[in-house]
C-alpha atoms as a PDB file:
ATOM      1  CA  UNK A   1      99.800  83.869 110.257  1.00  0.00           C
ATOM      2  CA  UNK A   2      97.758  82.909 107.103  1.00  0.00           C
ATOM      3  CA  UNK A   3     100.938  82.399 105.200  1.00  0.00           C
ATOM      4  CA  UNK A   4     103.320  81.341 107.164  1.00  0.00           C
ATOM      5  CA  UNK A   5     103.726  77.787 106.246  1.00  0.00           C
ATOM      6  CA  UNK A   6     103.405  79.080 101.857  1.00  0.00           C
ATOM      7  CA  UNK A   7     106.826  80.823 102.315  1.00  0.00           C
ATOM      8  CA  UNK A   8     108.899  78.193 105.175  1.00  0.00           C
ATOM      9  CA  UNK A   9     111.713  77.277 103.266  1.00  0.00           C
ATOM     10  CA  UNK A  10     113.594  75.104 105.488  1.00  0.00           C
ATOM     11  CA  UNK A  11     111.104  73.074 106.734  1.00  0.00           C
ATOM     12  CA  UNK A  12     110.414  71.728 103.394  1.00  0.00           C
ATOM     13  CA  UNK A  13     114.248  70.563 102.680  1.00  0.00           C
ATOM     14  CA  UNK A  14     115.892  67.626 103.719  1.00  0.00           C
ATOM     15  CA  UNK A  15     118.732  68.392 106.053  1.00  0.00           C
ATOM     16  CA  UNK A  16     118.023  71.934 105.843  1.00  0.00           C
ATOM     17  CA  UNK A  17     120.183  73.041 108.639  1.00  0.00           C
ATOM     18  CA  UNK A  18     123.362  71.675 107.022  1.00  0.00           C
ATOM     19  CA  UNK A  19     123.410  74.313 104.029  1.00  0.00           C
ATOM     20  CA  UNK A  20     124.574  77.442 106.136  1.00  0.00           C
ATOM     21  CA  UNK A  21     127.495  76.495 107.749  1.00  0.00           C
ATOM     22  CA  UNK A  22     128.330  74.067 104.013  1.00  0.00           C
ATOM     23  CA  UNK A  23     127.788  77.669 102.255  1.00  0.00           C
ATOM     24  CA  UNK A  24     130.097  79.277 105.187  1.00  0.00           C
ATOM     25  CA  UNK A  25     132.895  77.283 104.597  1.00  0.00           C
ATOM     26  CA  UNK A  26     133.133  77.284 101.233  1.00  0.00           C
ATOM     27  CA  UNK A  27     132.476  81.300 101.147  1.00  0.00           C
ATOM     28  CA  UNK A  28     135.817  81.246 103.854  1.00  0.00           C
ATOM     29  CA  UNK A  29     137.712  79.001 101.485  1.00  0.00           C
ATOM     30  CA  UNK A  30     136.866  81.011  98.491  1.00  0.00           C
ATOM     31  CA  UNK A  31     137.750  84.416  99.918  1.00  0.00           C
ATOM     32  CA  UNK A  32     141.115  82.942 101.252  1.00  0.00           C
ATOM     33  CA  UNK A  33     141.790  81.853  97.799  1.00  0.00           C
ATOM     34  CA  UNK A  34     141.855  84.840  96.209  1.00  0.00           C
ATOM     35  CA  UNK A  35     142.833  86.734  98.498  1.00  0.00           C
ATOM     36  CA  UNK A  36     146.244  85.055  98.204  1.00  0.00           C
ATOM     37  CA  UNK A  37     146.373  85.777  95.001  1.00  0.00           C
ATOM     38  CA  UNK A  38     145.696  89.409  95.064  1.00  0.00           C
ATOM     39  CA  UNK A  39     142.150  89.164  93.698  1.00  0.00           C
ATOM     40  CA  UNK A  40     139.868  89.655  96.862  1.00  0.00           C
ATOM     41  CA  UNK A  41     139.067  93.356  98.100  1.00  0.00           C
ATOM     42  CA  UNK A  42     137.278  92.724 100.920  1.00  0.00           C
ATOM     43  CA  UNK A  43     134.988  95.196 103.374  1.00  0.00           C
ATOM     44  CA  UNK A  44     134.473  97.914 100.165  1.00  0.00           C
ATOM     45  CA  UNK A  45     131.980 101.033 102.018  1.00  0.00           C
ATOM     46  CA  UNK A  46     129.649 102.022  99.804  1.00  0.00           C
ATOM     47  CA  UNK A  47     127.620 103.383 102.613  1.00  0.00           C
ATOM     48  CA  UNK A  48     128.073 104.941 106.252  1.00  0.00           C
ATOM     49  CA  UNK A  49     126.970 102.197 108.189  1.00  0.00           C
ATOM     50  CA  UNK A  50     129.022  99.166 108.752  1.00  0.00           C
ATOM     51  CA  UNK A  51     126.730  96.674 106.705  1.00  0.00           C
ATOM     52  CA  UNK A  52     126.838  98.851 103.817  1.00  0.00           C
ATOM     53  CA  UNK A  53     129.642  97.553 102.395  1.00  0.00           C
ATOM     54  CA  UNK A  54     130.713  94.924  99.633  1.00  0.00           C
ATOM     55  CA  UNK A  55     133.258  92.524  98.657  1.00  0.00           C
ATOM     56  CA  UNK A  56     134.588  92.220  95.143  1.00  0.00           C
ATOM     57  CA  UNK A  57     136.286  89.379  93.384  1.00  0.00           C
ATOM     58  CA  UNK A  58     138.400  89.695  90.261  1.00  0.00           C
ATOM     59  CA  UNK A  59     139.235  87.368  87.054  1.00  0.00           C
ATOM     60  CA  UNK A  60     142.673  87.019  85.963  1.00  0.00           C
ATOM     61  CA  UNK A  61     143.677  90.298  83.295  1.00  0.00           C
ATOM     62  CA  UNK A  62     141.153  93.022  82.853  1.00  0.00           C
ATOM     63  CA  UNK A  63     137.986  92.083  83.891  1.00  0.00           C
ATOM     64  CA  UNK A  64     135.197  91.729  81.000  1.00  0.00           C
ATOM     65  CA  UNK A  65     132.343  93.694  82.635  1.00  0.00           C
ATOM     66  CA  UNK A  66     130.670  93.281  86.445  1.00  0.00           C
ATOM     67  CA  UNK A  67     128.590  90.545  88.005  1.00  0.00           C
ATOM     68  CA  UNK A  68     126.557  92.015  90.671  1.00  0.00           C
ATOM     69  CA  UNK A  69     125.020  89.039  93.430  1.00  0.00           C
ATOM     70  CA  UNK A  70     122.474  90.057  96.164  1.00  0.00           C
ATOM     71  CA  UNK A  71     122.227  87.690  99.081  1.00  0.00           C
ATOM     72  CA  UNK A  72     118.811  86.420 100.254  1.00  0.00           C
ATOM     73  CA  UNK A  73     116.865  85.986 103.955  1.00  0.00           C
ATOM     74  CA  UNK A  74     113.622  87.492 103.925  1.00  0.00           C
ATOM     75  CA  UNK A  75     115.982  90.992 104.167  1.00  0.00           C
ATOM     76  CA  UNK A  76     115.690  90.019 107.713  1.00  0.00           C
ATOM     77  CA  UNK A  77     118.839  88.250 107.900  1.00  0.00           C
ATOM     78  CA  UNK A  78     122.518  86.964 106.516  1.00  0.00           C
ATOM     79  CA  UNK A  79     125.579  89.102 104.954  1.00  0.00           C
ATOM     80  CA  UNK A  80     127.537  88.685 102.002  1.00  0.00           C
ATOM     81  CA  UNK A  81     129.954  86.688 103.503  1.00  0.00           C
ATOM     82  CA  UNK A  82     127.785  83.377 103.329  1.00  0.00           C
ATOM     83  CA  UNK A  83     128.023  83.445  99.352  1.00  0.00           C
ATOM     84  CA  UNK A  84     131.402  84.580  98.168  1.00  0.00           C
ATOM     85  CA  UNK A  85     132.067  81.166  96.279  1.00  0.00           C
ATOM     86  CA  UNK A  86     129.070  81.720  93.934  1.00  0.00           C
ATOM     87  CA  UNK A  87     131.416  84.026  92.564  1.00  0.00           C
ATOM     88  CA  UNK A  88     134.004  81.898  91.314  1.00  0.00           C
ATOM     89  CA  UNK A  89     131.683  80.848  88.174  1.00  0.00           C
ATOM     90  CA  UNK A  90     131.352  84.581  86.801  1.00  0.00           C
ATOM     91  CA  UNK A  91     135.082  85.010  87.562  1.00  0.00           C
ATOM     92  CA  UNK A  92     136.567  82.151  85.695  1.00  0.00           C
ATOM     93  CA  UNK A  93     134.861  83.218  82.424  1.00  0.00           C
ATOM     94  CA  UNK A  94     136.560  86.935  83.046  1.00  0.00           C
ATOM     95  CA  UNK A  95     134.148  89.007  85.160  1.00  0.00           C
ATOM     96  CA  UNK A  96     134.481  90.926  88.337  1.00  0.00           C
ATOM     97  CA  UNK A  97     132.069  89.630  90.730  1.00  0.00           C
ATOM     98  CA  UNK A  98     130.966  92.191  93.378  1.00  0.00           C
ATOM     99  CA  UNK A  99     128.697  90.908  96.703  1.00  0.00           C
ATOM    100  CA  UNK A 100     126.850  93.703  98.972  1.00  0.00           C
ATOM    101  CA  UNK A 101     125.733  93.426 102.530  1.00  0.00           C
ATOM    102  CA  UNK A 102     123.231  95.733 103.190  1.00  0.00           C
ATOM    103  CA  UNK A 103     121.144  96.548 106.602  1.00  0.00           C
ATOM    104  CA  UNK A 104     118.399  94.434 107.474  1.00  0.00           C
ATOM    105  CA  UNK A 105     114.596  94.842 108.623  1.00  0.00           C
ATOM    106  CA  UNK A 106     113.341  95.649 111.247  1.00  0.00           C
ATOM    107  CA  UNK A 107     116.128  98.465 111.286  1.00  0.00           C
ATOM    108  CA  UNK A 108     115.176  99.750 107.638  1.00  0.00           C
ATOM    109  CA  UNK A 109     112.712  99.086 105.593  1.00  0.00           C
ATOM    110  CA  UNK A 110     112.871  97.367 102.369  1.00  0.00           C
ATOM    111  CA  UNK A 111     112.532 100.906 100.301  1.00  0.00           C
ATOM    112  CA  UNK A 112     115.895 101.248 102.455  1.00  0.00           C
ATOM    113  CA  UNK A 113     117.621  98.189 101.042  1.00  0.00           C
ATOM    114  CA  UNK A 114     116.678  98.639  97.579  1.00  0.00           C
ATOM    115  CA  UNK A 115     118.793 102.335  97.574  1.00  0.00           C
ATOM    116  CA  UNK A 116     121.555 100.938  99.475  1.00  0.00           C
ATOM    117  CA  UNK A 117     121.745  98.206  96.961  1.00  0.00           C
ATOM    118  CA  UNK A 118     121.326 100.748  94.008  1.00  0.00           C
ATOM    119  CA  UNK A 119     124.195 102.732  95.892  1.00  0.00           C
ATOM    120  CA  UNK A 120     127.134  99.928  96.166  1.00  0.00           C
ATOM    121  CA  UNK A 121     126.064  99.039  92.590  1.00  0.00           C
ATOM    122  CA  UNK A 122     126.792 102.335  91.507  1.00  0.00           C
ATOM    123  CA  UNK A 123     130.096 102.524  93.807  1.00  0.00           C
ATOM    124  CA  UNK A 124     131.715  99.743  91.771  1.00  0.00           C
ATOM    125  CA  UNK A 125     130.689  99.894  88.472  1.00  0.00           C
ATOM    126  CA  UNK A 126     132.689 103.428  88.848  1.00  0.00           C
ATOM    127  CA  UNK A 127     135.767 101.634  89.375  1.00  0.00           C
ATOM    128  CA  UNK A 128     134.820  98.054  87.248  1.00  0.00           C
ATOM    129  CA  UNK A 129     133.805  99.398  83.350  1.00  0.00           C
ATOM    130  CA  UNK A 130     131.888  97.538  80.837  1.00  0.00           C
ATOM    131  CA  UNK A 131     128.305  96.136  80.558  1.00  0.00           C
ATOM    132  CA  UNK A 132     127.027  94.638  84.465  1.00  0.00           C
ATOM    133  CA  UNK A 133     125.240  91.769  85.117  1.00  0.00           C
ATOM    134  CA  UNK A 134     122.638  91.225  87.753  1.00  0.00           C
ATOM    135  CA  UNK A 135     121.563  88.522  89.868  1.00  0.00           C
ATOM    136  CA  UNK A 136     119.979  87.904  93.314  1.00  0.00           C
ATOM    137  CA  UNK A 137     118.234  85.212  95.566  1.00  0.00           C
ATOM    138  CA  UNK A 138     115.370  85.229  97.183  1.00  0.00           C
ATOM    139  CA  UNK A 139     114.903  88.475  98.652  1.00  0.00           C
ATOM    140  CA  UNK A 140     118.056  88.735  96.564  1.00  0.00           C
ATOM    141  CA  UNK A 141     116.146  88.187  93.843  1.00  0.00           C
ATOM    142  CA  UNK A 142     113.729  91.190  94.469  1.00  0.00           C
ATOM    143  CA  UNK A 143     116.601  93.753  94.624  1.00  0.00           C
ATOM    144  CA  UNK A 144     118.144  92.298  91.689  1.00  0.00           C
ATOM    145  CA  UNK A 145     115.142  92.937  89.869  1.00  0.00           C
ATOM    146  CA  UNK A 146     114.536  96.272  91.396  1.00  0.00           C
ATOM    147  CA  UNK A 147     117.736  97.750  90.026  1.00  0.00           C
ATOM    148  CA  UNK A 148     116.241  96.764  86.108  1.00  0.00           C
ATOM    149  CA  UNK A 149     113.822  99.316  86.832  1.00  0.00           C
ATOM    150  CA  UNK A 150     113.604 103.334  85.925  1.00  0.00           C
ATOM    151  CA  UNK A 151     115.001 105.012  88.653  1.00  0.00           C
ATOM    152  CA  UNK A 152     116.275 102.716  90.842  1.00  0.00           C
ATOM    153  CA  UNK A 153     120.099 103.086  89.448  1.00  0.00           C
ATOM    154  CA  UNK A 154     121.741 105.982  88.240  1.00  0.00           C
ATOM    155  CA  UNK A 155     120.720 106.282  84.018  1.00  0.00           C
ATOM    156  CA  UNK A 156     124.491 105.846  83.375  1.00  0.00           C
ATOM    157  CA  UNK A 157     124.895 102.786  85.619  1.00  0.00           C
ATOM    158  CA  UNK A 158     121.625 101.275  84.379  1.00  0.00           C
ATOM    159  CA  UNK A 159     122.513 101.572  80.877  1.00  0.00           C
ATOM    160  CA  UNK A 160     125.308  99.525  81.310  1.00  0.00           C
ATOM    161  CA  UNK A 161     122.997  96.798  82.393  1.00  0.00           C
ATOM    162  CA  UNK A 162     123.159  93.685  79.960  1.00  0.00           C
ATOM    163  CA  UNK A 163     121.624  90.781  82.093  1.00  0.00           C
ATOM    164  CA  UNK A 164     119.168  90.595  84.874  1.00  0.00           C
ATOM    165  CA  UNK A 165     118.624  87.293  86.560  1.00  0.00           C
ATOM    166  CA  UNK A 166     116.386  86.589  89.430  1.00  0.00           C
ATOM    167  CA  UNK A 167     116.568  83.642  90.992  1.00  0.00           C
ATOM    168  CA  UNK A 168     113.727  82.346  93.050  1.00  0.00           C
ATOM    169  CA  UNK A 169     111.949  86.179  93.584  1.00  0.00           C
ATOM    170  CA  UNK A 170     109.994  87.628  95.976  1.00  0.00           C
ATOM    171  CA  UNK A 171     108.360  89.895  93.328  1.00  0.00           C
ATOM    172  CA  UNK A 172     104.897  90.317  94.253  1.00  0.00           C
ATOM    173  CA  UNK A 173     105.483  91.794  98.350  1.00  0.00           C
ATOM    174  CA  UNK A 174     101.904  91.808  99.283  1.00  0.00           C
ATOM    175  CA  UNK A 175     101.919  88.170 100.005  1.00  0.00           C
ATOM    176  CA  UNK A 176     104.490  89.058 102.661  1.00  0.00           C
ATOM    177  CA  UNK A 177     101.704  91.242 104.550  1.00  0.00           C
ATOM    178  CA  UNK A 178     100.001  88.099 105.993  1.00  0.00           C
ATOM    179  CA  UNK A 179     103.134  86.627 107.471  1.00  0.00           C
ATOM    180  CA  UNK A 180     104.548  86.708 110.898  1.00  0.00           C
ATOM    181  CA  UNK A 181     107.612  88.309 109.231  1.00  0.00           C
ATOM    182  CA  UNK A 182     106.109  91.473 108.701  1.00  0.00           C
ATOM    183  CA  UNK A 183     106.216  92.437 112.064  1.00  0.00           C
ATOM    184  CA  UNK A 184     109.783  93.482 111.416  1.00  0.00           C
ATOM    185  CA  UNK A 185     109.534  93.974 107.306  1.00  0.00           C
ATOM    186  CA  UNK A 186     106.479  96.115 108.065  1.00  0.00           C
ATOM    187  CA  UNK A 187     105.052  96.074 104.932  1.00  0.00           C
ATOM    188  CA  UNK A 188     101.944  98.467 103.810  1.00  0.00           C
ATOM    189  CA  UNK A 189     100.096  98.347 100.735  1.00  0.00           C
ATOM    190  CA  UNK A 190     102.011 101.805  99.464  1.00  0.00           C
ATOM    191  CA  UNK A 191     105.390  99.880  99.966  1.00  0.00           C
ATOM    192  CA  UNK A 192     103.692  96.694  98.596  1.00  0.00           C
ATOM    193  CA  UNK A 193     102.747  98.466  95.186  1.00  0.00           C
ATOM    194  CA  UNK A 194     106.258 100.670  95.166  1.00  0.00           C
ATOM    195  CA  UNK A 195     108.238  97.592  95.872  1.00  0.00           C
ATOM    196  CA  UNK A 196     106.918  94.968  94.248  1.00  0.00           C
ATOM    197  CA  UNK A 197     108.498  94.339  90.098  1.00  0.00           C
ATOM    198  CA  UNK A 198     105.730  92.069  89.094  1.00  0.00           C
ATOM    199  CA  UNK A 199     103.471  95.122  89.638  1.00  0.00           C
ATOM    200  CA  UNK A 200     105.208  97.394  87.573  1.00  0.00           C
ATOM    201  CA  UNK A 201     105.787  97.654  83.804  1.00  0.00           C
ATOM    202  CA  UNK A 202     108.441  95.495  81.882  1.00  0.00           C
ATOM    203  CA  UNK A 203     111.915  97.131  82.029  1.00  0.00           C
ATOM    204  CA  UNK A 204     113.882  97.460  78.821  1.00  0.00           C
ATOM    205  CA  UNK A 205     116.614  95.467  79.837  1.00  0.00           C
ATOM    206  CA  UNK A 206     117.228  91.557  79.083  1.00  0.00           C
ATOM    207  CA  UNK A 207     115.952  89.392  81.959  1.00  0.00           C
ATOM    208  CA  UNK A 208     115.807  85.806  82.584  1.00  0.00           C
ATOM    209  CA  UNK A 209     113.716  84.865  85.973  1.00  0.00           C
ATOM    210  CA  UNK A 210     115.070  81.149  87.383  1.00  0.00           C
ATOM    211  CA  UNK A 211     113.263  79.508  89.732  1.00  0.00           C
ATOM    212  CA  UNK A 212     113.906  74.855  91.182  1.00  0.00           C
ATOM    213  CA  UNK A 213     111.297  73.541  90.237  1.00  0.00           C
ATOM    214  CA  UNK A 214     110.780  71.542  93.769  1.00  0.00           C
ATOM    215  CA  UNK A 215     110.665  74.782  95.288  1.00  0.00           C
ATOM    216  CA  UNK A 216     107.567  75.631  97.496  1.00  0.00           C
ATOM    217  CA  UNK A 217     104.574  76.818  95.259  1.00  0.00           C
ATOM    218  CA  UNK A 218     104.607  80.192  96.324  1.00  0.00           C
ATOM    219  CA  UNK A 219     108.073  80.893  94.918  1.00  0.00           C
ATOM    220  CA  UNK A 220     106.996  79.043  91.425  1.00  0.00           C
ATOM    221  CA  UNK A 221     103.749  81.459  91.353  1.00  0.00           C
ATOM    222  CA  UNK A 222     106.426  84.165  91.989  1.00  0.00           C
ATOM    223  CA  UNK A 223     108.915  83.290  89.765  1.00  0.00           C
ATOM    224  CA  UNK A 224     105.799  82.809  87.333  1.00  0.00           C
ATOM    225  CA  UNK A 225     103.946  86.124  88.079  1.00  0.00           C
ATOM    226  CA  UNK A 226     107.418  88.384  87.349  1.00  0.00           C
ATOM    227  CA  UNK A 227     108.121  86.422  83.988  1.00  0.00           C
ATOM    228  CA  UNK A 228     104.402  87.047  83.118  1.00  0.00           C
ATOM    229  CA  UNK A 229     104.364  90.535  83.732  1.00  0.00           C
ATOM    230  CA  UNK A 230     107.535  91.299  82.393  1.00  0.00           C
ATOM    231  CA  UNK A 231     107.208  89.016  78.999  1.00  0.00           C
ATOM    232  CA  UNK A 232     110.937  87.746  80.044  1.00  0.00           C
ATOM    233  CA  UNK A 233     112.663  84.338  79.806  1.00  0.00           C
ATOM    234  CA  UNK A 234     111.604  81.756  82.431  1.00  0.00           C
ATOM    235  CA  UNK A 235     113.550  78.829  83.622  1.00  0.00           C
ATOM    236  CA  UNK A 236     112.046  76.298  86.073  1.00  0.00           C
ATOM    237  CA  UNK A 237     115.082  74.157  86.503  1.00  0.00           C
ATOM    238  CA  UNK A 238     114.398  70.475  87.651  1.00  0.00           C
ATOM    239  CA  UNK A 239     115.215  68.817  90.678  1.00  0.00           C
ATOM    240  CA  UNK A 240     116.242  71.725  92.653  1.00  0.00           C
ATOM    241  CA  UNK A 241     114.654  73.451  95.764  1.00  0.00           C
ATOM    242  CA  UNK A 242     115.030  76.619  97.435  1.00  0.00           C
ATOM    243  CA  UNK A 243     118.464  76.459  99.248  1.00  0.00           C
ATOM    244  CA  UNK A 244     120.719  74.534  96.348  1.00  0.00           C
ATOM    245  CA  UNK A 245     119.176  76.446  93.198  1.00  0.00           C
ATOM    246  CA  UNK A 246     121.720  78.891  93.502  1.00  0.00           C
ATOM    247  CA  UNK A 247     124.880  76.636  93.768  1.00  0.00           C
ATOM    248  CA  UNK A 248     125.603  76.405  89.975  1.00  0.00           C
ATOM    249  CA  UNK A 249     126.636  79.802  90.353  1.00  0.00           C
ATOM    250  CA  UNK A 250     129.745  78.401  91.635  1.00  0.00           C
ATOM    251  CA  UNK A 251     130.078  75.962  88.723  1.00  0.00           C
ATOM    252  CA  UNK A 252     131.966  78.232  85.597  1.00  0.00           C
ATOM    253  CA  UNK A 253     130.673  75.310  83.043  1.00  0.00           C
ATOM    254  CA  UNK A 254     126.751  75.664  84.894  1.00  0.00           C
ATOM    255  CA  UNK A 255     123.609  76.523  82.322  1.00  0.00           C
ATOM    256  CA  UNK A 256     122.614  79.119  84.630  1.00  0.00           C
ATOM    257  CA  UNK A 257     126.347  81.103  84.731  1.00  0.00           C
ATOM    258  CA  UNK A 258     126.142  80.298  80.578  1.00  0.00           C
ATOM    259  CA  UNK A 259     122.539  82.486  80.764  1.00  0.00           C
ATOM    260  CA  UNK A 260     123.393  84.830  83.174  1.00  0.00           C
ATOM    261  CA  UNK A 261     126.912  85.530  81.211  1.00  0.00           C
ATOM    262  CA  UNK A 262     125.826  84.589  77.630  1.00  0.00           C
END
């Protein structure tokens, strides 16, 4: 369809195919670390249905607050288990670092996945106090800054919110309509306007929106569109596409886990 080719991801990196099963194995080796030390809890319902669950990391001592990340794919596709290791930078500096699945389109619809995402949010920070911090990718990066939003979280969950980070958004969802994708997102314009944060008014919570700047320029236009609307920071950070933006999450001494954290 019309704009098909403005939101291909892959077919605009080099060696594309390598980053899943490179982000699989270091997710296994991750979760196998800390889960010999005690500090993996792993398969967490927050839901009814076996995707709705999360897995939670935790620092060494009592953890400082929560770091909340929501996994990417178009919500058409991956689980949580692809992306435990961009916990470890939140959880060296102190944090508990909690990672939702959630189920996928054509199944639900993305209404769906924002209140299942609202739900494990509110699950853990029940059990993890302190302020929470939010980040996302991609689609990720939608329902992370969904949950900034009146409404979407419980008022005493949200108020605990210090730090919303998007990374690479889909924040404006009537693009979407004129892909192939939306036979299974299935997308109208009431879901479009409800859905979409760089429609709606600025939340009053701290966000930062960070986008690689050799991203495709639909994503930049994104990532530009929410920081517009919302009058929030706005990081375009050089030399970094669409599938590696995200790895300084894993790096404790990264500029993005110092913003998210800081």
């Amino acid at each position: 369809m019309e704009l098909d080719d403005a939101y291909a991801n892959a077919a605009y990196i080099p060696d594309a195919a390598e980053f899943p099963p490179k982000w699989e194995a270091l997710a296994d080796a991750f979760r196998k670390r800390l889960s010999v030390t005690g500090k993996a809890r792993l398969g967490v319902m927050y839901g009814h249905g076996t995707r709705q669950a999360l897995d939670l990391f935790l620092p060494e001592g009592v953890p400082k607050g929560l770091c909340v990340f929501v996994h990417g794919g178009y919500w058409l596709k991956f689980d949580r288990s692809l992306w435990s290791h961009l916990a470890e930078g939140a959880v060296e500096h102190g944090w508990a670092v909690a990672l939702p699945s959630y189920d996928l389109c054509p199944r639900v619809r993305i209404a769906d996945i924002t209140r299942q995402v609202a739900q494990a949010i509110a699950v853990v920070a029940h059990e993890i106090p302190g302020p929470i911090r939010m980040t996302g990718h991609s689609a990720g990066g939608h329902l992370a800054a969904r949950m900034a939003e009146p409404g979407v979280l419980p008022d005493d969950v949200r108020a605990r919110l210090a730090h919303v980070m998007p990374i690479s958004p889909v924040a404006d969802l009537r693009p979407m309509m004129r892909t192939s994708m939306n036979a299974d997102l299935r997308i109208d314009e009431d879901e479009a306007q409800a859905e979409s944060p760089a429609l709606h008014p600025a939340p009053e919570v701290p966000v930062t929106v960070w986008v690689g700047a050799d991203e495709r320029p639909a994503f930049l236009e994104q990532a530009e569109a929410l920081a517009k609307a919302w009058g929030c920071g706005h990081v375009v950070e050089p030399g970094k596409h669409h599938f590696d933006v995200i790895e300084a999450l894993a790096d404790p001494g990264s500029d993005m886990v110092a913003r998210l954290l800081g």
